[in-house]
Protein backbone atom coordinates (compact mmCIF):
# COMPACT_ATOMS: atom_id res chain seq x y z
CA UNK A 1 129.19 94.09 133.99
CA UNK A 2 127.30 97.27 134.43
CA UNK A 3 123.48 97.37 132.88
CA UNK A 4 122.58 98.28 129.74
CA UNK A 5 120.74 101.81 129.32
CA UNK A 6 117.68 101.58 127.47
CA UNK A 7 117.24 105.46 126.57
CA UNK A 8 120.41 107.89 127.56
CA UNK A 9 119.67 111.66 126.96
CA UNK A 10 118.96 114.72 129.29
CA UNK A 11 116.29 115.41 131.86
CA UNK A 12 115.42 119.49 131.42
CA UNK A 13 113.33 121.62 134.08
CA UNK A 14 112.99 124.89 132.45
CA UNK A 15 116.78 126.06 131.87
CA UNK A 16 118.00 123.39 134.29
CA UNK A 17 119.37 120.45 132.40
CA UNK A 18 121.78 116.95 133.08
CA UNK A 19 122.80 114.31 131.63
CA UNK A 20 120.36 110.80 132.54
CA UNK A 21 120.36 107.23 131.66
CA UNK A 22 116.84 105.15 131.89
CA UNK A 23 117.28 101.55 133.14
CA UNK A 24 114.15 98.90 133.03
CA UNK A 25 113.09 98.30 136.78
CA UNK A 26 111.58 94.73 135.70
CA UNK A 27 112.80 91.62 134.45
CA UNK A 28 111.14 88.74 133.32
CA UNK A 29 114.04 86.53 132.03
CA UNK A 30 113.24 84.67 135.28
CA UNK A 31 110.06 83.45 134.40
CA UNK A 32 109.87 79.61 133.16
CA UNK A 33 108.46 79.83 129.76
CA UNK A 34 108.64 76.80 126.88
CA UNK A 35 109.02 76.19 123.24
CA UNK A 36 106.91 74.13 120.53
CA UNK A 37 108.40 70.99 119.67
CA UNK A 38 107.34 67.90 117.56
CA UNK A 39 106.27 65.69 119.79
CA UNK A 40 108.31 62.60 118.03
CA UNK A 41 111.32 64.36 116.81
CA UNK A 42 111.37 67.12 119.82
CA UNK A 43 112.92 69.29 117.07
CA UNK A 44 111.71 73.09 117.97
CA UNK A 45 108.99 74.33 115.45
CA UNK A 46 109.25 77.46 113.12
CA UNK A 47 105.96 79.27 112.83
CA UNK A 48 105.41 80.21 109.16
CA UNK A 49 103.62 82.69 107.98
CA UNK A 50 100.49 80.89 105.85
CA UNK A 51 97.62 82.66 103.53
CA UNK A 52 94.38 80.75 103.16
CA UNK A 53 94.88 80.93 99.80
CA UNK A 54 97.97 80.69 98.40
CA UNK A 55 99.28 78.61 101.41
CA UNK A 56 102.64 79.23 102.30
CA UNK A 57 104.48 82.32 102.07
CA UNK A 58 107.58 84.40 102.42
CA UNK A 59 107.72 86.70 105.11
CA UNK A 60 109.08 89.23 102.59
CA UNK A 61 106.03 89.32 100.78
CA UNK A 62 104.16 90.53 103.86
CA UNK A 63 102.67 94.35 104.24
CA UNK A 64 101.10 95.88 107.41
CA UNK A 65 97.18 96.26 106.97
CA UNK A 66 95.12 98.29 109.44
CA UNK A 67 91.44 96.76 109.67
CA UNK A 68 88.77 99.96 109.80
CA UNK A 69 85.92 97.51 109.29
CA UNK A 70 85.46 93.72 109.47
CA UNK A 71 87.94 92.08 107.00
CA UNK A 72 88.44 95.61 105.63
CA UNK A 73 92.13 96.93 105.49
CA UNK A 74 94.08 100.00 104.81
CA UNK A 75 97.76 99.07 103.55
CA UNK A 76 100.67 100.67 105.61
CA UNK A 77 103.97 100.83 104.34
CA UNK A 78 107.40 101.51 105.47
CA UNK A 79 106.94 105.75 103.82
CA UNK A 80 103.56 106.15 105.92
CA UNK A 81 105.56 105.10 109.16
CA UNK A 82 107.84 107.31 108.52
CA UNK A 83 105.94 110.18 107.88
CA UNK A 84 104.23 110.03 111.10
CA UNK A 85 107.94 108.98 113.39
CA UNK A 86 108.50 111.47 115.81
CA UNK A 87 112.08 112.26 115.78
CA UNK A 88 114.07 111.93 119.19
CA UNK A 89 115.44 114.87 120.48
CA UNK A 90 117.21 112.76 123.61
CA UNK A 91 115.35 115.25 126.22
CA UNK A 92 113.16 114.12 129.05
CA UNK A 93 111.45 117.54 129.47
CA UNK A 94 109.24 118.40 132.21
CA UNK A 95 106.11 120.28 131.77
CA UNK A 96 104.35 120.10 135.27
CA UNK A 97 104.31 118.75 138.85
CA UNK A 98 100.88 116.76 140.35
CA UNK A 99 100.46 115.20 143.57
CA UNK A 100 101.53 111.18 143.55
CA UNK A 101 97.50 110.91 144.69
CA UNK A 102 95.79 112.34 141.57
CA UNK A 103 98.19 109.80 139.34
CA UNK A 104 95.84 106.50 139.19
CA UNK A 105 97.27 103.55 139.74
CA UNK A 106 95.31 102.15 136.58
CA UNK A 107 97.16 104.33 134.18
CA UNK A 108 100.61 103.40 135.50
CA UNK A 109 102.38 101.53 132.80
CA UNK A 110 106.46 100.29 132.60
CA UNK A 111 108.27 101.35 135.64
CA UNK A 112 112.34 102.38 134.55
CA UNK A 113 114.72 103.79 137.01
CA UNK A 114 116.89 107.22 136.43
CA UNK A 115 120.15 107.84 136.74
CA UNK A 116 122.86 110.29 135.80
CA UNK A 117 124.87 109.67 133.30
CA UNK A 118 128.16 110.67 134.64
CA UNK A 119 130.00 112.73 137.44
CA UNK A 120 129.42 115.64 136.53
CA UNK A 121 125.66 115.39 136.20
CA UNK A 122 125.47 114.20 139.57
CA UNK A 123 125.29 117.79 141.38
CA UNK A 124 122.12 118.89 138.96
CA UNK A 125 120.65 115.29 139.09
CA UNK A 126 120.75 115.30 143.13
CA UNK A 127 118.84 119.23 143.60
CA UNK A 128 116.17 117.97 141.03
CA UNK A 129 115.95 114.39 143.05
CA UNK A 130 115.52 116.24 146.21
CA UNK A 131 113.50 119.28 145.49
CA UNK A 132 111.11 116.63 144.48
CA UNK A 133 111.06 114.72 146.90
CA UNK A 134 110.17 117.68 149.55
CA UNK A 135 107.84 118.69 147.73
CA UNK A 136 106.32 115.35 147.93
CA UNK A 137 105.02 116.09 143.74
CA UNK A 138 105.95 113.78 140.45
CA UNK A 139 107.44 115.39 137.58
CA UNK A 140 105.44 114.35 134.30
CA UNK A 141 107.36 114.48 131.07
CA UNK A 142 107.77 113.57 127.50
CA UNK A 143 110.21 111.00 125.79
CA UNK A 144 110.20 108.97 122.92
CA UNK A 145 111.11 105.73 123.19
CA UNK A 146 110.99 103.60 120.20
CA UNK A 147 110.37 106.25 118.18
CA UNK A 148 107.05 106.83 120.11
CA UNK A 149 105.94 109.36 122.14
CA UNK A 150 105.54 108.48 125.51
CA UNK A 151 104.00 110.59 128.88
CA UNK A 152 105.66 109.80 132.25
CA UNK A 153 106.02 110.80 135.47
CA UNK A 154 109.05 111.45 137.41
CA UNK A 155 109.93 110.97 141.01
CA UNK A 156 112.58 110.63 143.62
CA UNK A 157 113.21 107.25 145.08
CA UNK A 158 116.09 106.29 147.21
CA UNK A 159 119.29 107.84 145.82
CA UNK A 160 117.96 108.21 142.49
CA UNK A 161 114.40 108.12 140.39
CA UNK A 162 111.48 106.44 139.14
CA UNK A 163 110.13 106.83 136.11
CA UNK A 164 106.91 105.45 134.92
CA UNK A 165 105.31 105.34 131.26
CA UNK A 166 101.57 106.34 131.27
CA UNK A 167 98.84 104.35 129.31
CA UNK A 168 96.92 106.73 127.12
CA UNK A 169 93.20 107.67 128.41
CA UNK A 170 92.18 105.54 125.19
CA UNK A 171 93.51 102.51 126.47
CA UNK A 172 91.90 102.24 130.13
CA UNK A 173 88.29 100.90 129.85
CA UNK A 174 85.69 102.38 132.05
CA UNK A 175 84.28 100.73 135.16
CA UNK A 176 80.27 101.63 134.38
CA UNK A 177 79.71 98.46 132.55
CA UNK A 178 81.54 96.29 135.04
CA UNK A 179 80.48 98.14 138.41
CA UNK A 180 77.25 99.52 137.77
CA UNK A 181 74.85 96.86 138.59
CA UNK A 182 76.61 96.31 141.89
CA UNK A 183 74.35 97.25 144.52
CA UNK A 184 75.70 99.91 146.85
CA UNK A 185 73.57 98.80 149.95
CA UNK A 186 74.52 98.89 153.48
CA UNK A 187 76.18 95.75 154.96
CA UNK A 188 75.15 94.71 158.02
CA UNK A 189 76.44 96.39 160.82
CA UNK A 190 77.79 93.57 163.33
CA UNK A 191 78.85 91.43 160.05
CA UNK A 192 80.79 94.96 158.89
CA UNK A 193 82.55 94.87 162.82
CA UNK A 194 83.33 91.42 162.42
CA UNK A 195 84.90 91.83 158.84
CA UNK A 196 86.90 94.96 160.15
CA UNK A 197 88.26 92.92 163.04
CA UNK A 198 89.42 90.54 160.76
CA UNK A 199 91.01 93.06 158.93
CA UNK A 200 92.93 94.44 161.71
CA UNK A 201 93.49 90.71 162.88
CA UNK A 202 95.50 90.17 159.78
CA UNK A 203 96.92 93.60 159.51
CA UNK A 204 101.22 93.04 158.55
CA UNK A 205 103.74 94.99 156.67
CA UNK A 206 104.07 94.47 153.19
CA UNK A 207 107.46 92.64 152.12
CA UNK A 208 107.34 91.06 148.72
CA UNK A 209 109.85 88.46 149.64
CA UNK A 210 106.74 86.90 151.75
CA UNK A 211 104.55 86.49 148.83
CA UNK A 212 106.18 83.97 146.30
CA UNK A 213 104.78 82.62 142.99
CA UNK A 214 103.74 79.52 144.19
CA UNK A 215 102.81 78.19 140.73
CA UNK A 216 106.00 79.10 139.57
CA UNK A 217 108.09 77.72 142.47
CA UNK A 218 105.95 74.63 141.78
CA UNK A 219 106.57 74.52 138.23
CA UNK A 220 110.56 74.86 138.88
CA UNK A 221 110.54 71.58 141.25
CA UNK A 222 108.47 69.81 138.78
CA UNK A 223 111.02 70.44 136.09
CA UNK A 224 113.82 69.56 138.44
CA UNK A 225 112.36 66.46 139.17
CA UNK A 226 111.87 65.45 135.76
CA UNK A 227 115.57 66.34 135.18
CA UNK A 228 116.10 63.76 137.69
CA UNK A 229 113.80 61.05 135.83
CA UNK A 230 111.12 60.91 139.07
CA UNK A 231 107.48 61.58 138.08
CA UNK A 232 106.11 64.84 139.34
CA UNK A 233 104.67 65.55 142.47
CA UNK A 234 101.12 66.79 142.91
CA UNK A 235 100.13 69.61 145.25
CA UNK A 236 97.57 68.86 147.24
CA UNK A 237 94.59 71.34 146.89
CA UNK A 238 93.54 73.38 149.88
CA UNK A 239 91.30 72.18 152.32
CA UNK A 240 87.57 73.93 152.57
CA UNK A 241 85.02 74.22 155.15
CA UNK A 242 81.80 74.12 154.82
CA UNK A 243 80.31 77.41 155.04
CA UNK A 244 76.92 77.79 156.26
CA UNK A 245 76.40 81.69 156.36
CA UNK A 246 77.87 84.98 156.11
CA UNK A 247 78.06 85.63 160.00
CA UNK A 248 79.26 82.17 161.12
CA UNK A 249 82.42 82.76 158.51
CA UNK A 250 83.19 85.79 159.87
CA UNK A 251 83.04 84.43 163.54
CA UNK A 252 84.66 81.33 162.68
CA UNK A 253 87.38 83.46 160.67
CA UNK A 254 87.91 85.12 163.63
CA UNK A 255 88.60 82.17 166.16
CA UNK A 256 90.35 80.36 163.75
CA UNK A 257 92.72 83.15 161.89
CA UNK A 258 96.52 83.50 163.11
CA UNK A 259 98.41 86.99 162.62
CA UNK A 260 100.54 86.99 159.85
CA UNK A 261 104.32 85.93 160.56
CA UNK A 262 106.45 88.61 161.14
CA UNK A 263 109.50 86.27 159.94
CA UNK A 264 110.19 83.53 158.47
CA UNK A 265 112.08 82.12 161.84
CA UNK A 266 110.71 78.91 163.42
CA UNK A 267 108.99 79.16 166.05
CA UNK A 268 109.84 75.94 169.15
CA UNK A 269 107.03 73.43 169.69
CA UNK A 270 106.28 74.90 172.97
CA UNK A 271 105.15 78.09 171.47
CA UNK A 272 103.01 76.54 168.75
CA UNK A 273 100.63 74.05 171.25
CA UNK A 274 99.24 77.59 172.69
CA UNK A 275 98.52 79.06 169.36
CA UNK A 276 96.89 75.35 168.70
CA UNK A 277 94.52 75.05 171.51
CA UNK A 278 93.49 78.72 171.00
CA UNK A 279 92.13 77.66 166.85
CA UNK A 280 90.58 74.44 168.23
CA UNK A 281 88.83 76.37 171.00
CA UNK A 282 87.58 79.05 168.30
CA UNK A 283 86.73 76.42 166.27
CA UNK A 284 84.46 75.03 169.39
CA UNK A 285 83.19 78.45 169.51
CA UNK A 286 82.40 78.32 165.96
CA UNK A 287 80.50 75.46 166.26
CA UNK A 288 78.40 76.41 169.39
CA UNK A 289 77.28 79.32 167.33
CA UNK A 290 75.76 77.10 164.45
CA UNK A 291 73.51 74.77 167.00
């Protein structure tokens, strides 16, 4: 069964115009989530709507309020929505090109993929695909989705494109009142070598695949083995050194740390007791340093 298009309509550049359809690039129907239940009956619970005063109510008897001032409210009904909907016009219409670098990361939003809607868009959708990508630029356009306005930008990526929604400027707090009374000092220079080799020490490829959700992978078995009447099994929390100072953490870190795996492949015993003797002699190392 082929996915289902969230937006279909055209992406335009200037007089240059095909046929696209927008597909989410996320999921989260994978994610464990659970329900309310009574906790005798194990019936699942229906949240009803309740006023303080009146007690229970019908949801048809609700009306959207805006609060401009503590407990204040301005009443917002179905008319004053749509006076204010911005009607779809089905174009994705591109009004510039910036470099990928000057779009922050912060304001990046709902990522969708785009592709075109048919064979005979596939000509046009293929010289806009690669003219941006050697040009190395993002498009950034306008579409409403949900009968909202929303800004994105546009770029190539593999044999067809990304599109990302971008959070309004209103919406992204600044970082004065959460960096400012960081001290910018300089660190010290051997601890700053130290830290840097540790860096590089570490240094791997990024491959998502590597980085489960633990918690969630955890949660699963738990479940599972719940299904299967056992009692859960706890993790066991990691173990932690005791660290006496900056410098002796970084050294220690050093004589201690392994490389990242390249693979998940098994390595044989025989290559493991090096790898072994090398941490226990850092750790000596480590040691000597705090006498």
């Amino acid at each position: 069964m082929a996915p289902r298009a969230s937006w279909k309509g055209y992406l335009k550049l200037s007089l240059v115009s095909c046929p696209v359809r927008l597909y989410p690039a996320t999921s989260t129907k994978e994610r464990i989530s659970f329900n309310q239940l009574h906790k005798k009956t194990h019936n699942r619970i229906n949240m009803k709507p309740v006023d303080p005063e009146l007690g229970l109510v019908d949801r048809a008897d609700l009306v959207k309020g805006y609060e401009y001032e503590d407990k204040q409210y301005v009443i917002i009904d179905d008319a004053d929505l749509e006076s204010v909907r911005i009607e779809s016009n089905h174009t994705m219409n591109i009004e510039a090109f910036v470099d990928e670098k000057d779009v922050d990361v912060i304001y990046q939003d709902t990522p969708y993929y785009l592709a075109p809607d048919g064979a005979m868009a596939e000509e046009t959708f293929v010289v806009l695909r690669e003219a941006m990508r050697k040009s190395g630029k993002l498009a950034v356009a306008r579409l409403v989705l949900s009968s909202r306005e929303r800004v994105v930008t546009i770029g190539a990526r593999e044999k067809g494109m990304f599109v990302c929604t971008l959070r309004n400027p209103h919406e992204v707090r600044g970082t004065a009142e959460y960096f400012d009374n960081i001290p910018q000092g300089k660190p010290d220079r051997e601890m700053l070598q130290l830290a840097e080799a540790l860096i590089q020490q570490k240094l791997t490829k990024f491959d998502p695949k590597n980085y489960e959700d633990r918690y969630e992978a955890a949660l699963m078995n738990m479940i599972k083995e719940k299904l299967k009447g056992h009692k859960p099994i706890v993790a066991a929390a990691p173990e932690r050194g005791n660290v006496v100072n900056l410098m002796d953490a970084l050294k220690a870190s050093l004589g201690q740390s392994k490389p990242p795996a390249k693979s998940k492949t098994k390595t044989s015993a025989a290559e493991e007791k090096p790898a072994k003797v090398a941490a226990s002699g850092g750790a000596r190392a480590g040691a000597k340093s705090k006498k």
